[in-house]
N, C-alpha and C. Protein backbone atom coordinates (compact mmCIF):
# COMPACT_ATOMS: atom_id res chain seq x y z
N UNK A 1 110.31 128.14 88.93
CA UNK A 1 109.70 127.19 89.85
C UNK A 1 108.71 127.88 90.79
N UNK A 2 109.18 128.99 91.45
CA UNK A 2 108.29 129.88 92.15
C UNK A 2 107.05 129.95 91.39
N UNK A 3 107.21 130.85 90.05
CA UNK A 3 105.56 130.98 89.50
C UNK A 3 104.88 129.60 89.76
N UNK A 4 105.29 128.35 89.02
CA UNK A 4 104.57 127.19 88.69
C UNK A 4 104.08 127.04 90.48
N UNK A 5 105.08 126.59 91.35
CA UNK A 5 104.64 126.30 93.29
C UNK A 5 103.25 127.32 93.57
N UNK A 6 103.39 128.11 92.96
CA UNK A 6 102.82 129.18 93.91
C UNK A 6 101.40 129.84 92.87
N UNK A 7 101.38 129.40 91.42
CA UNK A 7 100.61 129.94 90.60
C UNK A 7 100.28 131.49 90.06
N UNK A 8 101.22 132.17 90.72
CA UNK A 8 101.19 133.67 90.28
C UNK A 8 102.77 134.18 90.96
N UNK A 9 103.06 135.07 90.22
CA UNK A 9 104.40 135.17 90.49
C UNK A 9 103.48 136.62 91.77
N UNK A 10 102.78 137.13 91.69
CA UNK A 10 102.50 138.20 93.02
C UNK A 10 102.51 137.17 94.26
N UNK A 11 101.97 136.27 93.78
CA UNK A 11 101.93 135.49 95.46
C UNK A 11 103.17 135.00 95.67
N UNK A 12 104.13 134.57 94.59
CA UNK A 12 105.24 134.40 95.41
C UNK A 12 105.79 135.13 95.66
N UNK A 13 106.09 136.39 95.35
CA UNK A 13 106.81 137.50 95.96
C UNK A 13 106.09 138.00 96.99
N UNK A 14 104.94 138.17 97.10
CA UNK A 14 104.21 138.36 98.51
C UNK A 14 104.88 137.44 99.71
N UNK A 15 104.64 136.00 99.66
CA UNK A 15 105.45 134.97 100.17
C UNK A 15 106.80 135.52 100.82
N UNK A 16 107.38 135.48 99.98
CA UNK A 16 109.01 136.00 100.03
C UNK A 16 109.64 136.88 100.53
N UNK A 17 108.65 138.07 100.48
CA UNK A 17 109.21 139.23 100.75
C UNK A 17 108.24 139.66 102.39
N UNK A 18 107.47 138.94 102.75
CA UNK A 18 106.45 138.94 104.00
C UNK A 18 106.65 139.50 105.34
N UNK A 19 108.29 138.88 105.11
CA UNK A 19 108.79 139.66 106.58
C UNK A 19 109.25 140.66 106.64
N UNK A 20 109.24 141.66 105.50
CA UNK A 20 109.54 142.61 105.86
C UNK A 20 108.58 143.59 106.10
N UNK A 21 107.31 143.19 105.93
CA UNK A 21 106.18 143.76 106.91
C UNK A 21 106.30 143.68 108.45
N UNK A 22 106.96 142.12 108.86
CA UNK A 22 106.52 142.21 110.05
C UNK A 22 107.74 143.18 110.91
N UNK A 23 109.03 143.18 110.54
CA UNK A 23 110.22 143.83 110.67
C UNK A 23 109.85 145.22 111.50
N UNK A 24 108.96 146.29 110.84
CA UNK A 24 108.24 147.36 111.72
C UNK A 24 108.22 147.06 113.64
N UNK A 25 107.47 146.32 113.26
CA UNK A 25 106.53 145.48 114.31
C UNK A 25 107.48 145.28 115.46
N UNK A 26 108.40 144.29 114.97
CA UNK A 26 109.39 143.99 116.10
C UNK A 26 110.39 145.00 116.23
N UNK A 27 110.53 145.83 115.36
CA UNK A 27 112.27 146.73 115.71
C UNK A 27 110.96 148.03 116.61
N UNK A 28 109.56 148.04 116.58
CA UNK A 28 108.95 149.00 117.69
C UNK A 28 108.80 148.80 118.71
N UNK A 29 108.62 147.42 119.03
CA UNK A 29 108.70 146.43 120.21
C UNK A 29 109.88 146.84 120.91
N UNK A 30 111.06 146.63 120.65
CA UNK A 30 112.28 146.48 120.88
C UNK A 30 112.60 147.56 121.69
N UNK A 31 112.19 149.05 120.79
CA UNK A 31 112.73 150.09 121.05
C UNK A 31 111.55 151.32 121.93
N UNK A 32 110.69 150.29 122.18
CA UNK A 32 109.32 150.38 123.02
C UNK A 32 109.95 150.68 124.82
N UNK A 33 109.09 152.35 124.83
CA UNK A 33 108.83 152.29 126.35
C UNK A 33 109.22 151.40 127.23
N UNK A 34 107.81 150.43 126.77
CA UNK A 34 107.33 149.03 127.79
C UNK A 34 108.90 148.50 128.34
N UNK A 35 109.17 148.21 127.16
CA UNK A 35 110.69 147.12 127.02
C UNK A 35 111.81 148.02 128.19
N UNK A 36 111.67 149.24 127.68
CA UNK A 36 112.49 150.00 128.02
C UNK A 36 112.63 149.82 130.26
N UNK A 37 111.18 149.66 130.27
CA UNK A 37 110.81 149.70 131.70
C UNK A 37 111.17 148.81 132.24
N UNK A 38 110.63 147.27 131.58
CA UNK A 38 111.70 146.45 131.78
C UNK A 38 112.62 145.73 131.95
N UNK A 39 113.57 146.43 131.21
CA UNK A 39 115.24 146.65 131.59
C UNK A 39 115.57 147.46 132.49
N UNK A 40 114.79 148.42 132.81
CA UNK A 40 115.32 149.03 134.11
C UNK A 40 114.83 148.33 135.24
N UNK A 41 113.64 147.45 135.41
CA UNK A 41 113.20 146.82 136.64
C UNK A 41 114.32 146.00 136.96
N UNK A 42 114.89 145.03 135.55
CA UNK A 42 115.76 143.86 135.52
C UNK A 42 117.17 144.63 136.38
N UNK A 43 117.50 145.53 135.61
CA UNK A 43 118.97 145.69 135.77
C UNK A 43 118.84 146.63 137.47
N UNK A 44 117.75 147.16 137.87
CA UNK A 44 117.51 148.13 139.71
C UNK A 44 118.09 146.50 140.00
N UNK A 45 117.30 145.36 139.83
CA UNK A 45 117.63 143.98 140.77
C UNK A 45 119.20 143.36 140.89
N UNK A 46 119.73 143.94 139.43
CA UNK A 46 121.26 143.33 139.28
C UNK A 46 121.96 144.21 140.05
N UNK A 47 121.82 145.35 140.17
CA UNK A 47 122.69 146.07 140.77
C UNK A 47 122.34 146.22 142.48
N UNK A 48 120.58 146.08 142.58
CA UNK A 48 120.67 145.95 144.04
C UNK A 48 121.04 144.54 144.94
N UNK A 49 120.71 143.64 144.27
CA UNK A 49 120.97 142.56 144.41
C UNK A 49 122.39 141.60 145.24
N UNK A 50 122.98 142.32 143.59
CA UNK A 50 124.02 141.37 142.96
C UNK A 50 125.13 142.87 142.94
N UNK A 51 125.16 143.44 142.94
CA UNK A 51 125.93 144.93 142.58
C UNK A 51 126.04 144.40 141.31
N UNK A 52 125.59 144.57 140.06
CA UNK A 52 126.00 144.02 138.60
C UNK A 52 125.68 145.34 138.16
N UNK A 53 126.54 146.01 136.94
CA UNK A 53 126.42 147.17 136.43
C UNK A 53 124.98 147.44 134.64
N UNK A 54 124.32 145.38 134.87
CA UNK A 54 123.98 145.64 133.21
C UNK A 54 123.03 146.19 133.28
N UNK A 55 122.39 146.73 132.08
CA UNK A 55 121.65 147.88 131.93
C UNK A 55 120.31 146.71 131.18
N UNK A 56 120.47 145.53 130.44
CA UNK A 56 119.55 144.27 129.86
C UNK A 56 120.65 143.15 130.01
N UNK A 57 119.50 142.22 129.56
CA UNK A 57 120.20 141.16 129.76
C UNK A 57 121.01 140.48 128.24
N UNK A 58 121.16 141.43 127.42
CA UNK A 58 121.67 140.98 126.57
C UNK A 58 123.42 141.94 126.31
N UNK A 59 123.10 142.20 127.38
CA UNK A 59 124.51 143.21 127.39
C UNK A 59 125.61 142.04 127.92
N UNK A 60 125.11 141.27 128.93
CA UNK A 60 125.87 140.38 129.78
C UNK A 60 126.17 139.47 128.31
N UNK A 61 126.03 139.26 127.20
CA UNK A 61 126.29 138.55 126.41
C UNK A 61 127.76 139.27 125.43
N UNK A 62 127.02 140.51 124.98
CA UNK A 62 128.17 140.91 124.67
C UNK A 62 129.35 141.15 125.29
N UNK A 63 129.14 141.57 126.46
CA UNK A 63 130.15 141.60 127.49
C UNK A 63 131.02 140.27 127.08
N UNK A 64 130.73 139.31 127.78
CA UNK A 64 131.68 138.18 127.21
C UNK A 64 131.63 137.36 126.26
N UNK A 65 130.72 138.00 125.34
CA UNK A 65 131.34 137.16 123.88
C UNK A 65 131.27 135.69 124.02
N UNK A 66 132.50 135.39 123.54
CA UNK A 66 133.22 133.77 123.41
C UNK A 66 133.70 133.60 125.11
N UNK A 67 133.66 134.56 125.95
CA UNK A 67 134.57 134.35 127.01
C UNK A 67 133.49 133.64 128.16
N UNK A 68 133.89 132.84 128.71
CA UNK A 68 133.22 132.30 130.02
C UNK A 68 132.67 133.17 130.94
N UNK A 69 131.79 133.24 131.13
CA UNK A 69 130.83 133.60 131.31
C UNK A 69 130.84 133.41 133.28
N UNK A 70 131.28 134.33 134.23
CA UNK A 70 131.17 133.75 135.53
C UNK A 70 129.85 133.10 136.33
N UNK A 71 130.01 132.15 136.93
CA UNK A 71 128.99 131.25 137.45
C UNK A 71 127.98 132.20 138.03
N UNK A 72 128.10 133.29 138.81
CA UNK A 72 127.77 134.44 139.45
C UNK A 72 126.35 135.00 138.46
N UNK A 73 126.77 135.08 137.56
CA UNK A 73 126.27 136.10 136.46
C UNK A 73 124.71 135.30 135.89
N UNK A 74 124.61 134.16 135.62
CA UNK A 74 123.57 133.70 134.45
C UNK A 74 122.56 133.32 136.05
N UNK A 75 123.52 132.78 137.45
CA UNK A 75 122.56 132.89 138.40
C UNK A 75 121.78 134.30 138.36
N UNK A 76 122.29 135.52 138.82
CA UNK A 76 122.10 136.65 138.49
C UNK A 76 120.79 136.83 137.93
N UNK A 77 121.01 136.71 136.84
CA UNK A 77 120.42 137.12 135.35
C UNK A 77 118.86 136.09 135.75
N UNK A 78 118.86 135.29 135.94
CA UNK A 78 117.76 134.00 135.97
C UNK A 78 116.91 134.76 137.26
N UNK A 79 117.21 135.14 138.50
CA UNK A 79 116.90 135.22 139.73
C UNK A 79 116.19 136.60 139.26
N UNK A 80 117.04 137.29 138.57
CA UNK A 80 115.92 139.01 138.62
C UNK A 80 114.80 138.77 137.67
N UNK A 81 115.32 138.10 136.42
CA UNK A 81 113.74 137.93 135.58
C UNK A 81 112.47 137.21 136.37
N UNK A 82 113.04 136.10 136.94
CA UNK A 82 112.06 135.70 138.01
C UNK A 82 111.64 137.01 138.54
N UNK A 83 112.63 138.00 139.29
CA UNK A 83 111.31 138.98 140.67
C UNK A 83 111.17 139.95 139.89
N UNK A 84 111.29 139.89 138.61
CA UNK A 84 110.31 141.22 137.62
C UNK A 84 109.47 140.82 136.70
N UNK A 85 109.16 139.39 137.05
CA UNK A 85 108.90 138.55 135.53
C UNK A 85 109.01 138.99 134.76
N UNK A 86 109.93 138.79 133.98
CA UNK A 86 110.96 139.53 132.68
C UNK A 86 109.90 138.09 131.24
N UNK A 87 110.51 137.71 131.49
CA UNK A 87 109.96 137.01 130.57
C UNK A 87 108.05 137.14 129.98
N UNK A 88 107.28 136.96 130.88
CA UNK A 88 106.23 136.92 130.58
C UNK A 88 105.59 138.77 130.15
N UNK A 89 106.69 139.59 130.81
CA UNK A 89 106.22 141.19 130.68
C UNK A 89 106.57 141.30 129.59
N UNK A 90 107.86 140.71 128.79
CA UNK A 90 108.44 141.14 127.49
C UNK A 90 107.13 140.02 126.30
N UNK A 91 106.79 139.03 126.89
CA UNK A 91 105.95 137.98 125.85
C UNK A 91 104.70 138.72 125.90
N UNK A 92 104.09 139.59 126.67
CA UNK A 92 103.26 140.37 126.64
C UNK A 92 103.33 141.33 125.55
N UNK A 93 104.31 142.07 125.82
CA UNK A 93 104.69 143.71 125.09
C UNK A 93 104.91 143.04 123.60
N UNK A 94 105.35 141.34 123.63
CA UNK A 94 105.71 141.39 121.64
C UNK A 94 104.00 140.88 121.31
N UNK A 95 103.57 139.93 121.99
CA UNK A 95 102.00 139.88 122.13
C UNK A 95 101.34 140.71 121.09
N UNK A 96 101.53 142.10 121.60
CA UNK A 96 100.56 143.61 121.71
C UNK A 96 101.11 143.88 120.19
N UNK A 97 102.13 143.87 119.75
CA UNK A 97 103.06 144.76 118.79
C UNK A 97 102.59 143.25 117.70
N UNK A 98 102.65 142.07 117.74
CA UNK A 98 102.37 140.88 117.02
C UNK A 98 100.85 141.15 116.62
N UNK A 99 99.95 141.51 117.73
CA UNK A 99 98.83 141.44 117.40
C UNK A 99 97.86 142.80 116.36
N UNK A 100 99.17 143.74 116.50
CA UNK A 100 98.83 144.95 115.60
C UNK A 100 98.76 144.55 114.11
N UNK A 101 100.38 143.98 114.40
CA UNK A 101 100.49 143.32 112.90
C UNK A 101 99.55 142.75 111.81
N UNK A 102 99.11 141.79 112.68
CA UNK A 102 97.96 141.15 112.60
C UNK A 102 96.78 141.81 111.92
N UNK A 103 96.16 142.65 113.03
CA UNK A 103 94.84 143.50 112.75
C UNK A 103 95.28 144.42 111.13
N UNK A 104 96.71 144.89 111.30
CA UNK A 104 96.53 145.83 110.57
C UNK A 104 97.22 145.04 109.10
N UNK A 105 97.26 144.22 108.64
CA UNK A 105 97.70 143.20 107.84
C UNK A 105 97.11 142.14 107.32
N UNK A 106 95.82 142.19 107.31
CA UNK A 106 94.77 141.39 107.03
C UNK A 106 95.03 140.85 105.35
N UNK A 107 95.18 141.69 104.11
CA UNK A 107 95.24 141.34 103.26
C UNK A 107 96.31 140.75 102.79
N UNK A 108 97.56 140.93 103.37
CA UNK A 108 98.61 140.07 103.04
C UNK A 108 98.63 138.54 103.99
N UNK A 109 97.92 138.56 104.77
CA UNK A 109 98.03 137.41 105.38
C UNK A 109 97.13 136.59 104.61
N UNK A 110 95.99 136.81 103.82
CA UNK A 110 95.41 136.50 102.99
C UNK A 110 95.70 136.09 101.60
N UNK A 111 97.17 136.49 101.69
CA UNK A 111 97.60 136.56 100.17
C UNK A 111 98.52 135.07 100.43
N UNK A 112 99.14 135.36 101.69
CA UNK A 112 100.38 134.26 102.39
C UNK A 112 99.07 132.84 102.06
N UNK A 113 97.92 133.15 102.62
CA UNK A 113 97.28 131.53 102.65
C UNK A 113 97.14 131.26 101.54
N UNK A 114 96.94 132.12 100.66
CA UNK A 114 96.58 131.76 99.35
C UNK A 114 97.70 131.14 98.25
N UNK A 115 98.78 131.76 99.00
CA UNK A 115 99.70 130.89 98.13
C UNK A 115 100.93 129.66 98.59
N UNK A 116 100.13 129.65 100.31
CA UNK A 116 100.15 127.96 100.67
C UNK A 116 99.03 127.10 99.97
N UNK A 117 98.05 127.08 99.97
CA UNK A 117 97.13 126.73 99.50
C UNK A 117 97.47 126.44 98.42
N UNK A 118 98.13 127.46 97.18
CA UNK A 118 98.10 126.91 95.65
C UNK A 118 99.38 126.04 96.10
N UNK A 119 100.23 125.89 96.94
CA UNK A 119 101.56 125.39 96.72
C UNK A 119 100.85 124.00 96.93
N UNK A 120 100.23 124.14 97.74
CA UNK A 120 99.96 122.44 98.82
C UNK A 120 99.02 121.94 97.33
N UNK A 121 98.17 122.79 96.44
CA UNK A 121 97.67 122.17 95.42
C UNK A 121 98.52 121.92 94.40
N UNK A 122 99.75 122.59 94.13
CA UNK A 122 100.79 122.63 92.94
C UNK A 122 101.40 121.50 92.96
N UNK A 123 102.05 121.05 94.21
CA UNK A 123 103.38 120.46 94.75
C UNK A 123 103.31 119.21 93.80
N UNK A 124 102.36 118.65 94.29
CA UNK A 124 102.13 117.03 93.55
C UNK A 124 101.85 117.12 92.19
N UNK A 125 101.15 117.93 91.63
CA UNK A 125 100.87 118.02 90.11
C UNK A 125 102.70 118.53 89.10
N UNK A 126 103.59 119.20 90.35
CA UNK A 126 105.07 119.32 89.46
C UNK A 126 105.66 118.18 89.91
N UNK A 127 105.62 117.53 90.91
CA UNK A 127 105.82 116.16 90.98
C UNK A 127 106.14 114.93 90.09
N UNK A 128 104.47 115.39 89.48
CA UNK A 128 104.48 113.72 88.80
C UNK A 128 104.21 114.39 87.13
N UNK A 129 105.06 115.91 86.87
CA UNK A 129 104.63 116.25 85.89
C UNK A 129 103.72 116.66 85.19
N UNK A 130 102.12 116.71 85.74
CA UNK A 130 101.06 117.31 85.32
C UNK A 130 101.14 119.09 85.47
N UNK A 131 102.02 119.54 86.05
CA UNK A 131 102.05 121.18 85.67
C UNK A 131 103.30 121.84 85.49
């Protein structure tokens, strides 16, 4: 079905297998300086703040799991991203690392349109049986 959707079996495996180009991208992000900085702006505020010991804000998750979560804490957590803007510094830093991708990925993104394109031309012709 893939070959027939997609008209070449390279484009559907191009398709298919796509994200693991972008995979680089985000696990450098992640483990990025920037990010790194951060989490330390976030967590100076939890601890000066709030005396809170987390180091990101995804620690406070594992920390309690399935367990309830104290009322204390997600206030916490909300109030420091606000005075470090956490959010918009981290949508920045994946921004930068997204937009590499990008530049440096030109021909597979080329390959991705090309085999939306044959799909969006395929779809109806396996449809009604003409391919």
């Amino acid at each position: 079905m893939s070959i027939k959707i997609f008209g070449d079996i390279d484009l559907a495996d191009t398709l298919f297998t796509a994200d693991k180009h972008l995979l680089p991208y985000a696990e450098a992000a992640g483990m990025s300086d920037e990010l790194i900085h951060i989490y330390m702006d976030w967590a100076q505020c939890m601890k000066d703040k709030y005396q809170l010991p987390y180091k990101a804000p995804d620690e406070i998750f594992y920390t309690y799991r399935a367990a309830e979560i104290p009322a204390n804490i997600p206030v916490a957590d909300a109030t420091c991203r606000e005075q470090v803007n956490y959010e918009d510094r981290v949508m920045e830093l994946l921004n930068a690392y997204m937009t590499s991708f990008l530049e440096d990925n030109q021909a597979l993104i080329e390959r991705i349109t090309q085999a939306k394109k044959n799909a969006e031309e395929n779809a109806p012709k396996i449809l009604d049986g003409t391919l």
